[in-house]
PDB file of N, CA and C in Angstrom:
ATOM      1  N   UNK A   1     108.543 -77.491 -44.940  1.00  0.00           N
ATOM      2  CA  UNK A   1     109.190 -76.216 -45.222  1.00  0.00           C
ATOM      3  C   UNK A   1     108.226 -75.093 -44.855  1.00  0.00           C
ATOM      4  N   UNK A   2     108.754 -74.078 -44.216  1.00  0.00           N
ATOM      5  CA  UNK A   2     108.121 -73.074 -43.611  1.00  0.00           C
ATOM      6  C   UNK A   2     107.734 -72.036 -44.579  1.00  0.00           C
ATOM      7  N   UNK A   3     106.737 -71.105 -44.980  1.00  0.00           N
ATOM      8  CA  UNK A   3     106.533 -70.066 -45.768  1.00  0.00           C
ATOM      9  C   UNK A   3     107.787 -69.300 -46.014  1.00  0.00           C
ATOM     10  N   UNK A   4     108.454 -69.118 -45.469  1.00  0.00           N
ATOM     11  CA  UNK A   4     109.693 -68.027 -45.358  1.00  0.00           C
ATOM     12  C   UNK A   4     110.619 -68.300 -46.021  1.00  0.00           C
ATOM     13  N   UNK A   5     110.870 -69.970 -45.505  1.00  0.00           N
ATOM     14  CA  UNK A   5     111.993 -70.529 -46.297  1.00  0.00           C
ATOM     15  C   UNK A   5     111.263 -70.713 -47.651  1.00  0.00           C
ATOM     16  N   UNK A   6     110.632 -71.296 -48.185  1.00  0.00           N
ATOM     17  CA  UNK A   6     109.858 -71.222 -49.172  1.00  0.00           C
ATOM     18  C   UNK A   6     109.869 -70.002 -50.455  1.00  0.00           C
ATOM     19  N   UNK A   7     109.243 -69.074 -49.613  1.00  0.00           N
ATOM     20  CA  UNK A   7     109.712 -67.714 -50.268  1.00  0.00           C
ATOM     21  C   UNK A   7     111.056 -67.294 -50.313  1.00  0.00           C
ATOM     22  N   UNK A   8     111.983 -67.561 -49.725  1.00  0.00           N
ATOM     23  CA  UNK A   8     113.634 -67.649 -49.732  1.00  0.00           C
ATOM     24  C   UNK A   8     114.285 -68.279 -50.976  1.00  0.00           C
ATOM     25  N   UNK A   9     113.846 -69.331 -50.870  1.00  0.00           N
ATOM     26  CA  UNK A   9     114.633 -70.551 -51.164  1.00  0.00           C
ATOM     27  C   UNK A   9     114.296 -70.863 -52.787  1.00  0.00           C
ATOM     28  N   UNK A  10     112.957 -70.495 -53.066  1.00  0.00           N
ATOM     29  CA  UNK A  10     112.531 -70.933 -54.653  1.00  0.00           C
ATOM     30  C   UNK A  10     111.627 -70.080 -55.252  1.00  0.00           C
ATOM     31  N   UNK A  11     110.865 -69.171 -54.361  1.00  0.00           N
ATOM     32  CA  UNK A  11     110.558 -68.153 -54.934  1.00  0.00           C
ATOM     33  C   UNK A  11     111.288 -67.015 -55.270  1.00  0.00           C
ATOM     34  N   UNK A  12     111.718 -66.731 -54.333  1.00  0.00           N
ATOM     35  CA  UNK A  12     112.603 -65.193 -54.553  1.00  0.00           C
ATOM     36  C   UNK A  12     113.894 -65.580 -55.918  1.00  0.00           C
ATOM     37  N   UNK A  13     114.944 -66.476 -56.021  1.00  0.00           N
ATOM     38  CA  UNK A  13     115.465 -66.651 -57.028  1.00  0.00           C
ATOM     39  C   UNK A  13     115.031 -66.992 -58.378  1.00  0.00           C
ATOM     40  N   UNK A  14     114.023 -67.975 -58.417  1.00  0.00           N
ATOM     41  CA  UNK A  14     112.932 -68.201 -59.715  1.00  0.00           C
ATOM     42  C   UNK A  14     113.188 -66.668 -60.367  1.00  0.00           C
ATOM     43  N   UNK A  15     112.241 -65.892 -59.205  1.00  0.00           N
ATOM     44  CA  UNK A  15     111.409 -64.842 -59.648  1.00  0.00           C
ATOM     45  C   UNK A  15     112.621 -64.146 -60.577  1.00  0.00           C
ATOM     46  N   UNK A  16     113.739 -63.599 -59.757  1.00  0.00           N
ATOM     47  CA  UNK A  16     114.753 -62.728 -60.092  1.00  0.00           C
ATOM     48  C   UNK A  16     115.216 -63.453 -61.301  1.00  0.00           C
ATOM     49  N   UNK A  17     115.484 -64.518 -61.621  1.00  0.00           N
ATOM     50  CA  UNK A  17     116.168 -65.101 -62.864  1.00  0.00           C
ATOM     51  C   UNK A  17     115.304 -65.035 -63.708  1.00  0.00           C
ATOM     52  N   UNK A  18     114.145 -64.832 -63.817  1.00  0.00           N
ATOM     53  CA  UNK A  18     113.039 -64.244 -64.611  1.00  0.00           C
ATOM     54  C   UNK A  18     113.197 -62.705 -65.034  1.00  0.00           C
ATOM     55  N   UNK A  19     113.513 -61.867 -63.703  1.00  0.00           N
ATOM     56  CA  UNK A  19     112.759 -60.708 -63.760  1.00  0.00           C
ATOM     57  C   UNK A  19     114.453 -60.083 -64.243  1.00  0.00           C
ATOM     58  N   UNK A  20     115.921 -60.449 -64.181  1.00  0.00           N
ATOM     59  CA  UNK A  20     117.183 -59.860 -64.788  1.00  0.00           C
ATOM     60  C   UNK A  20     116.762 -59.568 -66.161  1.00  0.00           C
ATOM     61  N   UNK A  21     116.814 -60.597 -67.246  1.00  0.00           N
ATOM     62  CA  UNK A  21     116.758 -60.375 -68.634  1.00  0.00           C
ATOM     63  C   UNK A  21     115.823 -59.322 -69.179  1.00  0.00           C
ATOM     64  N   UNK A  22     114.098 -58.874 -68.336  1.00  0.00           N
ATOM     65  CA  UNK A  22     113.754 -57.969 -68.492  1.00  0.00           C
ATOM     66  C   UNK A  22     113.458 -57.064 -68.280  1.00  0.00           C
ATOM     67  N   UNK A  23     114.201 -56.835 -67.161  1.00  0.00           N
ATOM     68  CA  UNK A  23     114.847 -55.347 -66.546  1.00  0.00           C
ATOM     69  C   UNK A  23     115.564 -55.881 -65.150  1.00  0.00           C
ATOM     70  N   UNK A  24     116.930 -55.538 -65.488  1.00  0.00           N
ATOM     71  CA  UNK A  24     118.194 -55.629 -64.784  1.00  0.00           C
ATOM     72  C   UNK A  24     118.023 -54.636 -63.732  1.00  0.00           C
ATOM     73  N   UNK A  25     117.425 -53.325 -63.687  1.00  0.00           N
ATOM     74  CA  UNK A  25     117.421 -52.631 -62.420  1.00  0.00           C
ATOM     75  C   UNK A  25     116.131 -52.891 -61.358  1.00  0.00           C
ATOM     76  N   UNK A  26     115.449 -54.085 -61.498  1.00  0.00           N
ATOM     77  CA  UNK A  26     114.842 -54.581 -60.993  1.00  0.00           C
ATOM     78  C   UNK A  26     115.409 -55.807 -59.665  1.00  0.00           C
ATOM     79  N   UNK A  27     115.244 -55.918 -58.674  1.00  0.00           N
ATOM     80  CA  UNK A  27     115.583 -56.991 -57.576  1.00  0.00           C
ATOM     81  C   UNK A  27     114.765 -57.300 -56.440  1.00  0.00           C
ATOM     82  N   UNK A  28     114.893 -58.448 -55.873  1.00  0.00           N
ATOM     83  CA  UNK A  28     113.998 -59.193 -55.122  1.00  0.00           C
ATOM     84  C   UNK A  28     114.481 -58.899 -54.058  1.00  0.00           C
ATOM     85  N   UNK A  29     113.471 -58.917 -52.390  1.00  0.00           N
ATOM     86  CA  UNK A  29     114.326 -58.765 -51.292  1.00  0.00           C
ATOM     87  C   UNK A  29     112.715 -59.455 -50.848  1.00  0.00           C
ATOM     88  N   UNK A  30     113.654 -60.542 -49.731  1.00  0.00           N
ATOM     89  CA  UNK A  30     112.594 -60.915 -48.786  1.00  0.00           C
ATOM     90  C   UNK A  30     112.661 -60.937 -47.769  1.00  0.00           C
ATOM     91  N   UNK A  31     111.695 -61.118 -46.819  1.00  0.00           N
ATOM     92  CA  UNK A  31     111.486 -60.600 -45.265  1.00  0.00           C
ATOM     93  C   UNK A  31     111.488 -59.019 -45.162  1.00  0.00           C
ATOM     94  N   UNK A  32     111.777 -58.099 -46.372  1.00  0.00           N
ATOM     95  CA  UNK A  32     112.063 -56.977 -45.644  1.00  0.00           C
ATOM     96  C   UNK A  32     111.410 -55.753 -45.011  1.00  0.00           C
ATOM     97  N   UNK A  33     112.130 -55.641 -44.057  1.00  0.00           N
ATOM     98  CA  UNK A  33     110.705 -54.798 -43.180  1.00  0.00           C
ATOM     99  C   UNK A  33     110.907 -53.421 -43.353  1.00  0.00           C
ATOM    100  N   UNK A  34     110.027 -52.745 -43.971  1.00  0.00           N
ATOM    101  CA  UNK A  34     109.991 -51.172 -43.994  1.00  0.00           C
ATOM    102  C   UNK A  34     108.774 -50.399 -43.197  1.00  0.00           C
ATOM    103  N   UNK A  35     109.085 -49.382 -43.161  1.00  0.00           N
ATOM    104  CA  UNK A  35     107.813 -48.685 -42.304  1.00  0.00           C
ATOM    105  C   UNK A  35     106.336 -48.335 -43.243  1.00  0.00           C
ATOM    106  N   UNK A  36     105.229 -48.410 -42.461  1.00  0.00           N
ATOM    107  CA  UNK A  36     103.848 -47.957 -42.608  1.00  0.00           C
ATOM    108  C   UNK A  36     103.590 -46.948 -42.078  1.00  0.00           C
ATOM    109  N   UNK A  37     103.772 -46.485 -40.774  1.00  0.00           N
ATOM    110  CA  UNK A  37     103.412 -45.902 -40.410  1.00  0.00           C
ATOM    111  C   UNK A  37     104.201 -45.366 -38.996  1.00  0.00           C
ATOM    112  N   UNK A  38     103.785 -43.846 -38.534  1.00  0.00           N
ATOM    113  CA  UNK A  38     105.094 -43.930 -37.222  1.00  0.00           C
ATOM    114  C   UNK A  38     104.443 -43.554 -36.249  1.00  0.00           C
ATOM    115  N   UNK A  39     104.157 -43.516 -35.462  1.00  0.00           N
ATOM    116  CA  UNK A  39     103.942 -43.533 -33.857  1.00  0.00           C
ATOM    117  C   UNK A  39     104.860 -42.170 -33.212  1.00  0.00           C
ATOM    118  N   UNK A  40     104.106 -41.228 -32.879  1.00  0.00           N
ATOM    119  CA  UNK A  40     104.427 -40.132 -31.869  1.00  0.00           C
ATOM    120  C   UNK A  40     104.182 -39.999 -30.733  1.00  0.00           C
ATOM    121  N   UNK A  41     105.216 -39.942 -29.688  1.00  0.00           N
ATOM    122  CA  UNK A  41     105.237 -40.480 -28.467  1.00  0.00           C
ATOM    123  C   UNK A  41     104.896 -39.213 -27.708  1.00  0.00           C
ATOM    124  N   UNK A  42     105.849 -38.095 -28.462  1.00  0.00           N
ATOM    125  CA  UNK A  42     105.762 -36.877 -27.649  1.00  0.00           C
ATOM    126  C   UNK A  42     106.039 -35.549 -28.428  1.00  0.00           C
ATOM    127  N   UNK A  43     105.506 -34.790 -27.773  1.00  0.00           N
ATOM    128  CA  UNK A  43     106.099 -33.280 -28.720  1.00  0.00           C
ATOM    129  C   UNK A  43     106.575 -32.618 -28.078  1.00  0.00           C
ATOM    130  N   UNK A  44     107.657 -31.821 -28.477  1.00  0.00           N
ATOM    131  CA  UNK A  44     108.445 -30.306 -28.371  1.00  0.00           C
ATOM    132  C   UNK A  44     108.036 -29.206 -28.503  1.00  0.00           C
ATOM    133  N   UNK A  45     107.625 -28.549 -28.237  1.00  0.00           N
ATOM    134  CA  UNK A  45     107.916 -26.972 -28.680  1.00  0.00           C
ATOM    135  C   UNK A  45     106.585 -26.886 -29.855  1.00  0.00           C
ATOM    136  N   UNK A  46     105.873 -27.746 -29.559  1.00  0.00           N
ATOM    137  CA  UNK A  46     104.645 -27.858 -30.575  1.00  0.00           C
ATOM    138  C   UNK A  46     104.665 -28.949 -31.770  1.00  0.00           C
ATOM    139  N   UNK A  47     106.244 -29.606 -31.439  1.00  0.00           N
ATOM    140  CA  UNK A  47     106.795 -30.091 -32.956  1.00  0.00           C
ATOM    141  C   UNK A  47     107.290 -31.537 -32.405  1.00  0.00           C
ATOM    142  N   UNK A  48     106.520 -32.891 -32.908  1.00  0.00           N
ATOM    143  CA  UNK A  48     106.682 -34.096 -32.194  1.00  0.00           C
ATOM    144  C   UNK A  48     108.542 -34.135 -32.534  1.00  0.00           C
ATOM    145  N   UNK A  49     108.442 -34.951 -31.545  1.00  0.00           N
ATOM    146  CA  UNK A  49     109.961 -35.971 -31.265  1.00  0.00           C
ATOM    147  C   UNK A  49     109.483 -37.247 -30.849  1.00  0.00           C
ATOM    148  N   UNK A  50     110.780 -38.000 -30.182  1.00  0.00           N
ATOM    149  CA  UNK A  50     110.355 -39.412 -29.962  1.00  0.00           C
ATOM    150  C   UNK A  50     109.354 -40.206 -30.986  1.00  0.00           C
ATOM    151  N   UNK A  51     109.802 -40.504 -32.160  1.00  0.00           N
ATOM    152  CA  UNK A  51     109.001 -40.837 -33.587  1.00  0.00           C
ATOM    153  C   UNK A  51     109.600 -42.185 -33.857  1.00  0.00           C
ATOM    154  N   UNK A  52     108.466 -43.054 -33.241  1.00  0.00           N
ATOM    155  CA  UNK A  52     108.840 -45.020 -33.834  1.00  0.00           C
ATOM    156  C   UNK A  52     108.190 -45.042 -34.980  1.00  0.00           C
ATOM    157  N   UNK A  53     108.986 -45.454 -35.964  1.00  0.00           N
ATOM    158  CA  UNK A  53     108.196 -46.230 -36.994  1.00  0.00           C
ATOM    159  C   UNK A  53     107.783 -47.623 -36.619  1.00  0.00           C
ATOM    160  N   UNK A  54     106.659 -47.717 -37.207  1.00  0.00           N
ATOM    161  CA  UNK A  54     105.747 -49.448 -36.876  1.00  0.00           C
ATOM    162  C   UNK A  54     105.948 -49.957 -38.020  1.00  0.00           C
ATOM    163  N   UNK A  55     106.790 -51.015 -38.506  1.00  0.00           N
ATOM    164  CA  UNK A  55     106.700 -51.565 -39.670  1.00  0.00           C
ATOM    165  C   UNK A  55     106.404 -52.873 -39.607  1.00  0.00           C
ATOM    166  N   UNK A  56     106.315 -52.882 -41.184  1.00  0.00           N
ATOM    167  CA  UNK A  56     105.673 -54.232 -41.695  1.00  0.00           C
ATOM    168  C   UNK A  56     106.740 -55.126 -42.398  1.00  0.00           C
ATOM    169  N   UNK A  57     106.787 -56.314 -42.220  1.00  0.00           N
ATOM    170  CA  UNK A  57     107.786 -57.007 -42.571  1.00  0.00           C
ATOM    171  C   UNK A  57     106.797 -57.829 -44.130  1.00  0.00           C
ATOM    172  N   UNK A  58     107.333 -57.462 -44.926  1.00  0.00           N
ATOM    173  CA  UNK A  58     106.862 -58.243 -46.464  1.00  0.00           C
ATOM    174  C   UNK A  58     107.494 -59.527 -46.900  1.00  0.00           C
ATOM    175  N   UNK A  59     106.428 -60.666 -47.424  1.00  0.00           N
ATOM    176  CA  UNK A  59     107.109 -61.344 -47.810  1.00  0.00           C
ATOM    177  C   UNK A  59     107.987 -61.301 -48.815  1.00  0.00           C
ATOM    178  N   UNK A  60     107.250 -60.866 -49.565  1.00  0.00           N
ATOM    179  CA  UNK A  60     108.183 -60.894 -50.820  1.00  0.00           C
ATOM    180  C   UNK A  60     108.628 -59.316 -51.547  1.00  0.00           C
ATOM    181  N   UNK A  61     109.194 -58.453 -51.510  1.00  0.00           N
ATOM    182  CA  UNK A  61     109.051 -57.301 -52.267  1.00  0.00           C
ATOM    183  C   UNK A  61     110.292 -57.216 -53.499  1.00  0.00           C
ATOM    184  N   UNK A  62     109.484 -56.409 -54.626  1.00  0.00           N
ATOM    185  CA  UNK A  62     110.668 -56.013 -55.700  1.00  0.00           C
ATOM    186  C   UNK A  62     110.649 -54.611 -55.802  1.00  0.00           C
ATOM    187  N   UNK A  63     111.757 -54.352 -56.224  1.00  0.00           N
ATOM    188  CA  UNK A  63     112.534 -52.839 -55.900  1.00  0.00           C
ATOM    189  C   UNK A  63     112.817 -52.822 -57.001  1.00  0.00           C
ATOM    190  N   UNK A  64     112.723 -51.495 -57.426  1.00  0.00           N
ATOM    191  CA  UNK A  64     113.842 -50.460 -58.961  1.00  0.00           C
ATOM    192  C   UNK A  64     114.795 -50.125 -58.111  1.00  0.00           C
ATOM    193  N   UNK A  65     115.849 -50.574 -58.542  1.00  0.00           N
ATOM    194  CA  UNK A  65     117.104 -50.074 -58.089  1.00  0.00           C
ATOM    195  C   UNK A  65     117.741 -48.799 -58.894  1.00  0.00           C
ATOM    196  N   UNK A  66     117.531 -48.400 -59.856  1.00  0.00           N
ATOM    197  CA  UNK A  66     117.778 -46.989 -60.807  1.00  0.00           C
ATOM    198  C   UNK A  66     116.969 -45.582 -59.812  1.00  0.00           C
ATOM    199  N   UNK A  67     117.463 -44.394 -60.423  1.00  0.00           N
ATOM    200  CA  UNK A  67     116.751 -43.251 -59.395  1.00  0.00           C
ATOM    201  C   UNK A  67     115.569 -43.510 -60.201  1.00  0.00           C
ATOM    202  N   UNK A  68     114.932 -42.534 -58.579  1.00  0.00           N
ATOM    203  CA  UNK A  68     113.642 -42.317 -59.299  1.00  0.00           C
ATOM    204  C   UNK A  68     113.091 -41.093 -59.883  1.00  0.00           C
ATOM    205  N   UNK A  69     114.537 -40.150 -60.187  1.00  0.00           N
ATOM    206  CA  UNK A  69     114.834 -38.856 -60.924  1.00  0.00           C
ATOM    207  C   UNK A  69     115.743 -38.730 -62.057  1.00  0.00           C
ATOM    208  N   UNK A  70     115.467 -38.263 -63.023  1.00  0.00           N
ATOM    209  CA  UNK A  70     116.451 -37.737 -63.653  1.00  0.00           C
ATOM    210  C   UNK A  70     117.273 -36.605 -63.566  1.00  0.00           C
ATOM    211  N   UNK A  71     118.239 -36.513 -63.798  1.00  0.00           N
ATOM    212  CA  UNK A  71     119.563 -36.124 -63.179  1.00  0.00           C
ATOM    213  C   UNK A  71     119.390 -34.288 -63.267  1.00  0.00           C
ATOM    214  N   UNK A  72     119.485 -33.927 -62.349  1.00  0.00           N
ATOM    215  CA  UNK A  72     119.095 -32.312 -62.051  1.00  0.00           C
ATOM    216  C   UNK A  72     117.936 -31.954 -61.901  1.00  0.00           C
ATOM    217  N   UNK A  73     116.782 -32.827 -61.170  1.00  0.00           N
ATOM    218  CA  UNK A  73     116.049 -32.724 -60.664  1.00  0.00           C
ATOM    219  C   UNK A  73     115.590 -33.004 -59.511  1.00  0.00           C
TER     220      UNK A  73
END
């Protein structure tokens, strides 16, 4: 079994059936790739465009799914 599937398959659910009962706005996501950092290819008018994000793919990440504001702010 490959790391991935691994982390798929018995980590990521373990974890979450753990982590519901003590806090429900909590959830697991794996493989998922978000950005680090972005790469500017070119600028405008003094003001970049053409903007890649370079991301990183995580094995394992947990997320708050609730805001991260209270309401009228």
């Amino acid at each position: 079994m490959k790391e991935v599937e691994w982390v798929k398959d018995i980590v990521a659910p373990s974890l979450e059936e753990r982590l519901q009962p003590i806090d429900p706005s909590l959830s697991i996501r794996v493989g998922y790739r978000f950005p680090y950092a972005y790469e500017i290819c070119a600028y405008e008018n003094e003001k970049p465009c053409n903007i890649w994000p370079m991301k990183y793919e995580t094995d394992l990440l947990i997320i708050e799914n609730n805001r991260c504001c209270p309401e009228g702010h």
